[in-house]
N, C-alpha and C. Protein backbone atom coordinates (compact mmCIF):
# COMPACT_ATOMS: atom_id res chain seq x y z
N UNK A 1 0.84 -1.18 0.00
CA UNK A 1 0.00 0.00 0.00
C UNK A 1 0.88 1.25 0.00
N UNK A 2 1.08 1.80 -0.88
CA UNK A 2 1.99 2.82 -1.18
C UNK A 2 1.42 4.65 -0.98
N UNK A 3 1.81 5.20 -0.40
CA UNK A 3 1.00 6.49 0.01
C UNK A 3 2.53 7.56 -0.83
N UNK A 4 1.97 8.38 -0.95
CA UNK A 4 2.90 9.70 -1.35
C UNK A 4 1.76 10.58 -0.74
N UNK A 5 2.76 11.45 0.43
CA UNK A 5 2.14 12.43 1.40
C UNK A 5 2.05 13.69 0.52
N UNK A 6 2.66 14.10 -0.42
CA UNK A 6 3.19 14.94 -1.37
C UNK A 6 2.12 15.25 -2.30
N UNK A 7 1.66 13.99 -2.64
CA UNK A 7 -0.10 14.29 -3.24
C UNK A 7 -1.20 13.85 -3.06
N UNK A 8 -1.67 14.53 -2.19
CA UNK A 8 -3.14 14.60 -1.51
C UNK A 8 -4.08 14.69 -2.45
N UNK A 9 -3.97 14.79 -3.89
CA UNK A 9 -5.04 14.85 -4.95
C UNK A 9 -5.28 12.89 -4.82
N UNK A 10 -4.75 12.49 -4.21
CA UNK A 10 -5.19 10.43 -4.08
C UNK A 10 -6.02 10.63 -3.01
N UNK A 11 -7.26 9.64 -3.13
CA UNK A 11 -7.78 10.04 -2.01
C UNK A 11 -8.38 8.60 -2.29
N UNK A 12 -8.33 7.13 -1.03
CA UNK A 12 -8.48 6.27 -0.75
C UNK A 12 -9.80 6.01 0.13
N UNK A 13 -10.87 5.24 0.36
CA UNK A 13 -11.96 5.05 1.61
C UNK A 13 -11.25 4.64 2.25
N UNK A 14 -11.89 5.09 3.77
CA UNK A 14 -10.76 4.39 4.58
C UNK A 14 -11.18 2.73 4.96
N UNK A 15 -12.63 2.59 4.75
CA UNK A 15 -12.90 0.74 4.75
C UNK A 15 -11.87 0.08 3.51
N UNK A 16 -11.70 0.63 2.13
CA UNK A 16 -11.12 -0.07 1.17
C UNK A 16 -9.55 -0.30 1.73
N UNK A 17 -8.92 0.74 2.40
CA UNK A 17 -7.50 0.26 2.94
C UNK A 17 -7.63 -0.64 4.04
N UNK A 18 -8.23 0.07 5.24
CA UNK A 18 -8.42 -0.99 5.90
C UNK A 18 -8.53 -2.40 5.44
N UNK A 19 -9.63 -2.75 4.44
CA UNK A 19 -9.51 -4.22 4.06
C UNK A 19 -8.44 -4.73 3.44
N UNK A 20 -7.71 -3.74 2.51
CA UNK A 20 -6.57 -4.11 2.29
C UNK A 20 -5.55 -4.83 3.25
N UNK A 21 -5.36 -3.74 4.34
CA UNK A 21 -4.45 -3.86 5.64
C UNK A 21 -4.22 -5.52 6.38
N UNK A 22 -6.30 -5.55 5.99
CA UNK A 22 -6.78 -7.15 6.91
C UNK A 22 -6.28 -8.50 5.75
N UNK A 23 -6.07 -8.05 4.49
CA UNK A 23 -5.84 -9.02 3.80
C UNK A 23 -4.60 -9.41 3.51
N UNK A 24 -3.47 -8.44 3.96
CA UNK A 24 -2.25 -8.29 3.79
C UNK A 24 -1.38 -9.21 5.35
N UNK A 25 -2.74 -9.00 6.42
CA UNK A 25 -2.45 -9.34 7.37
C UNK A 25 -2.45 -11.18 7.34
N UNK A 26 -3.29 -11.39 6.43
CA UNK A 26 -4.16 -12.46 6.73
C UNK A 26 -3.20 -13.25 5.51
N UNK A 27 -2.30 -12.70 4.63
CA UNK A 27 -1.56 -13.94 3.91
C UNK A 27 -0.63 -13.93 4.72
N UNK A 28 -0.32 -13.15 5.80
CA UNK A 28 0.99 -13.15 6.70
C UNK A 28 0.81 -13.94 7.92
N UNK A 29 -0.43 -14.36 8.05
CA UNK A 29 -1.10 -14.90 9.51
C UNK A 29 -0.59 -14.02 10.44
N UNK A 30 -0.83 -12.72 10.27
CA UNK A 30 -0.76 -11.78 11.67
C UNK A 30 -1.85 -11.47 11.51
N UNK A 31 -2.04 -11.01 13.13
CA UNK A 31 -3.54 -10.80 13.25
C UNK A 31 -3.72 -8.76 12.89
N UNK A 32 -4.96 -8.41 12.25
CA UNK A 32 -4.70 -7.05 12.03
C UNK A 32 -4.82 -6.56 13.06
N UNK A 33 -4.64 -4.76 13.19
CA UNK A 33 -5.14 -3.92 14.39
C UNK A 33 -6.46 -4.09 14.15
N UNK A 34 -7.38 -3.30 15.10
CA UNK A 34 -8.49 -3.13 15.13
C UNK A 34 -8.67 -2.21 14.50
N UNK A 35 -10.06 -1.71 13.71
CA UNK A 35 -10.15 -0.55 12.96
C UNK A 35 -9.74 0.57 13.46
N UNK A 36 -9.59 0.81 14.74
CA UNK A 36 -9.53 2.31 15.19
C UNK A 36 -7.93 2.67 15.45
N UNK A 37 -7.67 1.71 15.66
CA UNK A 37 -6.16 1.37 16.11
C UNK A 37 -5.35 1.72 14.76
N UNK A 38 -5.83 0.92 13.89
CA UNK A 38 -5.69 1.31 12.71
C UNK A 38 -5.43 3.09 11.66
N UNK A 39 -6.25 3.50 12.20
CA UNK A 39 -6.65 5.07 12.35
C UNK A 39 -5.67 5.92 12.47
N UNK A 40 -5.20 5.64 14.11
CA UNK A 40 -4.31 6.34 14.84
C UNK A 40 -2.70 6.28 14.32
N UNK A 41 -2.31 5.00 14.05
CA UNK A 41 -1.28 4.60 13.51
C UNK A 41 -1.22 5.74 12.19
N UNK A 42 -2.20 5.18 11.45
CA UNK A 42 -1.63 6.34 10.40
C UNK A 42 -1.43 7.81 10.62
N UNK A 43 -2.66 8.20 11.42
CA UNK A 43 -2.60 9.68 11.56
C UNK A 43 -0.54 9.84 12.04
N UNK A 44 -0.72 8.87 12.97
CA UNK A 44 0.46 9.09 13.28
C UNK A 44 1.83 9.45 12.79
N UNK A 45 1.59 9.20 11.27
CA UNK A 45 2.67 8.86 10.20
C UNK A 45 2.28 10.54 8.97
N UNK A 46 1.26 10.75 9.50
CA UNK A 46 0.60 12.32 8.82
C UNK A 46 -0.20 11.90 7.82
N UNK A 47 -0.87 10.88 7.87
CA UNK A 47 -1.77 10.33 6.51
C UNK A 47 -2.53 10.93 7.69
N UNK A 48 -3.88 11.94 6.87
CA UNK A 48 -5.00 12.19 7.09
C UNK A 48 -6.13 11.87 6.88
N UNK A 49 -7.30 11.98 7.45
CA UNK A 49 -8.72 11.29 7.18
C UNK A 49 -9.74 12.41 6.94
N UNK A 50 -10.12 12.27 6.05
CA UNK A 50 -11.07 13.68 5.41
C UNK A 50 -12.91 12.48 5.42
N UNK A 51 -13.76 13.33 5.85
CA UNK A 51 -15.04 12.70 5.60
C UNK A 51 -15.64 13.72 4.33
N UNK A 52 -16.25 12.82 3.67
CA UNK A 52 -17.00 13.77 2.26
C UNK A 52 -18.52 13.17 2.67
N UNK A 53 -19.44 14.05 1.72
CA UNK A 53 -20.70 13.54 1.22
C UNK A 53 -21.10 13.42 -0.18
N UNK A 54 -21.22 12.12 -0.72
CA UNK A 54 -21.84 11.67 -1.84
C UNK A 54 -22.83 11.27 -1.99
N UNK A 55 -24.03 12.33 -2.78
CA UNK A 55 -25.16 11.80 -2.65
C UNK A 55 -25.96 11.76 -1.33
N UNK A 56 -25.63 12.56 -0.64
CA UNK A 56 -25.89 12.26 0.73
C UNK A 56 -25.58 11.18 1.47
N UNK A 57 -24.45 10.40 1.28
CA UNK A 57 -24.32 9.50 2.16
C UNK A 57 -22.32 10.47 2.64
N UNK A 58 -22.27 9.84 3.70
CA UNK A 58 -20.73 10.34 3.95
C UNK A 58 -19.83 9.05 4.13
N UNK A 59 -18.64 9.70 3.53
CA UNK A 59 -18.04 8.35 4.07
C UNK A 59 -16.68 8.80 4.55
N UNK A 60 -15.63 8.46 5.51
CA UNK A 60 -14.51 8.72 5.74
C UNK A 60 -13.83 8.38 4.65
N UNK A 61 -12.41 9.12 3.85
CA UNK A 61 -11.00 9.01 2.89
C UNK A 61 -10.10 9.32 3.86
N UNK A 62 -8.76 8.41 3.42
CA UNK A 62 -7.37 8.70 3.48
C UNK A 62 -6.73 9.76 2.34
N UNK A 63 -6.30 10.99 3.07
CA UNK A 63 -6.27 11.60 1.52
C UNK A 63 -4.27 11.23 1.67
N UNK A 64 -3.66 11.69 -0.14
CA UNK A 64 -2.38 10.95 -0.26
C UNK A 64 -2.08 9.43 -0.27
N UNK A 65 -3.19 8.72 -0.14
CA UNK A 65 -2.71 7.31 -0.19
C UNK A 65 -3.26 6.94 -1.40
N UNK A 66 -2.48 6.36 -2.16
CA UNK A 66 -3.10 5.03 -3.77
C UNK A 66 -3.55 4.49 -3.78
């Protein structure tokens, strides 16, 4: 999962990485974080989480990640 912080015009859901994360985990037999856990870690690293509305529904993005 490759992020460039540099361009924030990528903008990822954050369920679609997450599942990524769980599937990456799961050919490795490690167990994943928990979703929220998950979250923090990145913020931690300066990947941000932007919520939009489409259509009226909202959904949380990772913005900068591919």
């Amino acid at each position: 999962m490759p992020y460039n912080l540099g361009a924030l015009d990528y903008v990822t859901p954050s369920r679609v990485l997450y599942d990524e994360c769980k599937d990456y985990c799961k050919q490795r037999r490690e167990r994943p974080l928990d979703a929220n856990i998950f979250g923090m870690e990145l913020k931690k690293v300066g990947i941000e989480r932007n919520r939009s509305r489409t259509h009226g529904v909202g959904e949380y993005s990772y913005l900068g990640v591919a």
